[in-house]
Each structure stands twice: as structure tokens, then as C-alpha cells.
C-alpha atoms as a PDB file:
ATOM      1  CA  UNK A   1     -90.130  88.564-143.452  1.00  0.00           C
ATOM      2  CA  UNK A   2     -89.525  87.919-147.146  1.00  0.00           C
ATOM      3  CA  UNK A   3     -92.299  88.715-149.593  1.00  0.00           C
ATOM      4  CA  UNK A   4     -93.246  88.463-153.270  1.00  0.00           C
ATOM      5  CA  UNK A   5     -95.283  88.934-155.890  1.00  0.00           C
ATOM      6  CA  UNK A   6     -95.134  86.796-159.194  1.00  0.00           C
ATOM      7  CA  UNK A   7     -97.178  87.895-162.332  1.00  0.00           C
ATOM      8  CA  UNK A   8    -100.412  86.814-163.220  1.00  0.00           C
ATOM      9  CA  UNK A   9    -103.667  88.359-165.175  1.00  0.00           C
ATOM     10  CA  UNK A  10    -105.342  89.919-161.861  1.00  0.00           C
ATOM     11  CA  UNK A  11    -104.041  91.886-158.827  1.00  0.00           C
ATOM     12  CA  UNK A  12    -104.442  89.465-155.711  1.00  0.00           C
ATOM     13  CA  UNK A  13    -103.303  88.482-152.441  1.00  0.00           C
ATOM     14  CA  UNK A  14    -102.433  84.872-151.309  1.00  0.00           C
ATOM     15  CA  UNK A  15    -100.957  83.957-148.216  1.00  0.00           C
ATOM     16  CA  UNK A  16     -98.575  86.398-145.646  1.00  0.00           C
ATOM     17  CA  UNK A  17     -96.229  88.445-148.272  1.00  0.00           C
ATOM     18  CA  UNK A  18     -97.496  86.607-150.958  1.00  0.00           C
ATOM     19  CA  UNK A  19     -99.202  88.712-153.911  1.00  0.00           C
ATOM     20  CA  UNK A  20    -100.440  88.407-157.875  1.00  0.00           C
ATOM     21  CA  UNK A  21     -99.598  91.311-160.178  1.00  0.00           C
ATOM     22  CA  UNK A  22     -99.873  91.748-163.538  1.00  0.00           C
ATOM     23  CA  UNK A  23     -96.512  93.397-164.883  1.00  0.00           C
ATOM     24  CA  UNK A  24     -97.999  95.791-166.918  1.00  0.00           C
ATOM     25  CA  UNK A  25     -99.957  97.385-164.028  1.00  0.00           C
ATOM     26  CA  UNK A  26     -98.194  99.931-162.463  1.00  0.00           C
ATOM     27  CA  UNK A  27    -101.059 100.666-159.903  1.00  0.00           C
ATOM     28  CA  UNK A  28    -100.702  96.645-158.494  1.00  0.00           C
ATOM     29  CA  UNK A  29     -96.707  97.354-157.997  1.00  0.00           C
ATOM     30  CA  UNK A  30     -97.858 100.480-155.758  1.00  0.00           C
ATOM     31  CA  UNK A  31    -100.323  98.669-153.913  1.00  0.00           C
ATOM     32  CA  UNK A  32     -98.005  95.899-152.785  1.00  0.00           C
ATOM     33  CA  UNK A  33     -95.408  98.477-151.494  1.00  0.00           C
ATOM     34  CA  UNK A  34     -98.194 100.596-149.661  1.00  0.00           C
ATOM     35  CA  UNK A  35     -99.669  97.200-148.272  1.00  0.00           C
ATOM     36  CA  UNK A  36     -96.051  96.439-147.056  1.00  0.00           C
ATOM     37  CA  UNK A  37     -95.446  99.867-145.738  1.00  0.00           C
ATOM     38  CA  UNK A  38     -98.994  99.398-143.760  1.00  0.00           C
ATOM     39  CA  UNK A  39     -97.904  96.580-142.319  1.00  0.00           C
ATOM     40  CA  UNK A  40     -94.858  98.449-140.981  1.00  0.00           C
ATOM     41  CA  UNK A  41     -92.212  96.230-143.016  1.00  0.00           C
ATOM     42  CA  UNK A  42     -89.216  97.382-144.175  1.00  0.00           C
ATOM     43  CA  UNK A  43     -87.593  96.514-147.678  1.00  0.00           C
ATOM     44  CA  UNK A  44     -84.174  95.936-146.625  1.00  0.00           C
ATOM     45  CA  UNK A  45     -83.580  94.705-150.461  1.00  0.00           C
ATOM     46  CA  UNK A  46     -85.568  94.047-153.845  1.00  0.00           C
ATOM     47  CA  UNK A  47     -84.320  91.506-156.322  1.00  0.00           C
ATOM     48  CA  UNK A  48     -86.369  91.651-159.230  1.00  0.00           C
ATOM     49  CA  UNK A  49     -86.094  88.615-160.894  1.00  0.00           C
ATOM     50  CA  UNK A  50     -88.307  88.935-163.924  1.00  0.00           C
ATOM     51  CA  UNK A  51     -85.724  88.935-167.004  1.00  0.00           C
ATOM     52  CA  UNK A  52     -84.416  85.634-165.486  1.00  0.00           C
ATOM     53  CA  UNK A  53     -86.968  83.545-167.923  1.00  0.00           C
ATOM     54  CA  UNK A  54     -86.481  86.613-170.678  1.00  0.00           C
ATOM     55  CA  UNK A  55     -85.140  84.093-173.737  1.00  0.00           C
ATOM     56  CA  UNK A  56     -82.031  86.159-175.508  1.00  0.00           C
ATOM     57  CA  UNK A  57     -82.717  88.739-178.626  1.00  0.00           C
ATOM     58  CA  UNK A  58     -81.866  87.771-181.588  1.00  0.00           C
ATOM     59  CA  UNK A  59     -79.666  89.907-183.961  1.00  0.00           C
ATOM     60  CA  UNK A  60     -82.464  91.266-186.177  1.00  0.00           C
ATOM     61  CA  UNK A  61     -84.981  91.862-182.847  1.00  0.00           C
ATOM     62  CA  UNK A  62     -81.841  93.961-181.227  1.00  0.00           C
ATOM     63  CA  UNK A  63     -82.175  96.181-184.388  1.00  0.00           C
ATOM     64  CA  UNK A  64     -85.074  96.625-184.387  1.00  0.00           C
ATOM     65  CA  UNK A  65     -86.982  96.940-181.076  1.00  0.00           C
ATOM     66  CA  UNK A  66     -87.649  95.205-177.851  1.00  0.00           C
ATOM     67  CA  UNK A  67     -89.910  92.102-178.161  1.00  0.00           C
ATOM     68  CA  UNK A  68     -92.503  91.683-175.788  1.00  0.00           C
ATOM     69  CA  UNK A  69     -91.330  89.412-172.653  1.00  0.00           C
ATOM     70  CA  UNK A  70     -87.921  92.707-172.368  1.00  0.00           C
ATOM     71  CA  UNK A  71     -90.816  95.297-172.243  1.00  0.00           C
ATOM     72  CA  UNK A  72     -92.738  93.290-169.365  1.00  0.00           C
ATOM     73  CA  UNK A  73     -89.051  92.560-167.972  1.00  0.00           C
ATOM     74  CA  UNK A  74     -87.664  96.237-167.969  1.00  0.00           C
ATOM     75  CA  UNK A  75     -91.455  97.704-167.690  1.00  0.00           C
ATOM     76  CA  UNK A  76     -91.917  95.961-164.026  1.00  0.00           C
ATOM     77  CA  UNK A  77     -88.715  97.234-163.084  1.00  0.00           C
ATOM     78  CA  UNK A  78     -89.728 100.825-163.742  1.00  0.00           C
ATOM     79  CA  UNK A  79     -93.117 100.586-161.948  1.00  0.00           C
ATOM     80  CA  UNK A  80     -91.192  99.117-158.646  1.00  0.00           C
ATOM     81  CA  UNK A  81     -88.618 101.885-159.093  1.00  0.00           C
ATOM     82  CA  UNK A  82     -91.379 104.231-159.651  1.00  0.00           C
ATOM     83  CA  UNK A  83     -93.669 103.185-156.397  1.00  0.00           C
ATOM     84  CA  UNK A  84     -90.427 102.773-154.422  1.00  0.00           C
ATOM     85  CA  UNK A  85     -89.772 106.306-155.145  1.00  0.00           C
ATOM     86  CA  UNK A  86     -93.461 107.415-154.554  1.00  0.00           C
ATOM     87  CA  UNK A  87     -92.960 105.836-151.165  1.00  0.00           C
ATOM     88  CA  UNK A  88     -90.113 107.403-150.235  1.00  0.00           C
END
């Protein structure tokens, strides 16, 4: 069964496979892979779709750090590599 999570303020659960994280929370990416490996599913694949909205850098924001929506982009990805891993 296909499940996801889009971000939000608060940790919460909606309907079957359905969850609220917040993207900065590494603890809520860890709690929807436990609650998914309680329920006895089986990631067969992740797509992590949160850099899709990310608008492009501009020259002078490439020089000089990453702006906020790349850190919540590249930041989730860590914490589902991270709890994937921790899973494991």
C-alpha cells in the first residue's frame, strides 16, 4: 500500500498511510518508518519529493550558502536516510 507524509507544523496521522511531519524533525521521520515497520509493511521504494517546489539558487545564494527551502529539502532527505538506516 502506498504511503506518505507531507510537511506541516505538527507530527500527525490522517487517514491509512497518510502522515504530517515537520521537515526539520528528525524524530517524526523515525516515527513514520517504525509505525510502518509495526504495521508489517515493506518499503519497496522511497521517492522523496521535497526539492520538487525548491525555486532555483541564484548566483550570489550559490556562493554563499544554502537558503532555507534547500536546507528543509536536503535536511528531510538525511533524516529518512538516517531512520531508514536506524531501521535496518
Amino acid at each position: 500500500m502506498p504511503a506518505g507524509a507531507a510537511f506541516g507544523p505538527t507530527y500527525g496521522r490522517g487517514a491509512e498511510g497518510r502522515w504530517t511531519i515537520d521537515p526539520k524533525a528528525p524524530e517524526h521521520v523515525r516515527r513514520v518508518v517504525h509505525e510502518l515497520g509495526a504495521g508489517g509493511e515493506i518499503a519497496r521504494g522511497i521517492v522523496h519529493l521535497a526539492a520538487v517546489d525548491v525555486p532555483p539558487l541564484d548566483a550570489k545564494a550559490r556562493e554563499t550558502s544554502l537558503v532555507e527551502p534547500d536546507r528543509v529539502a536536503t535536511g528531510s532527505l538525511l533524516h529518512v536516510v538516517q531512520a531508514l538506516s536506524g531501521a535496518m
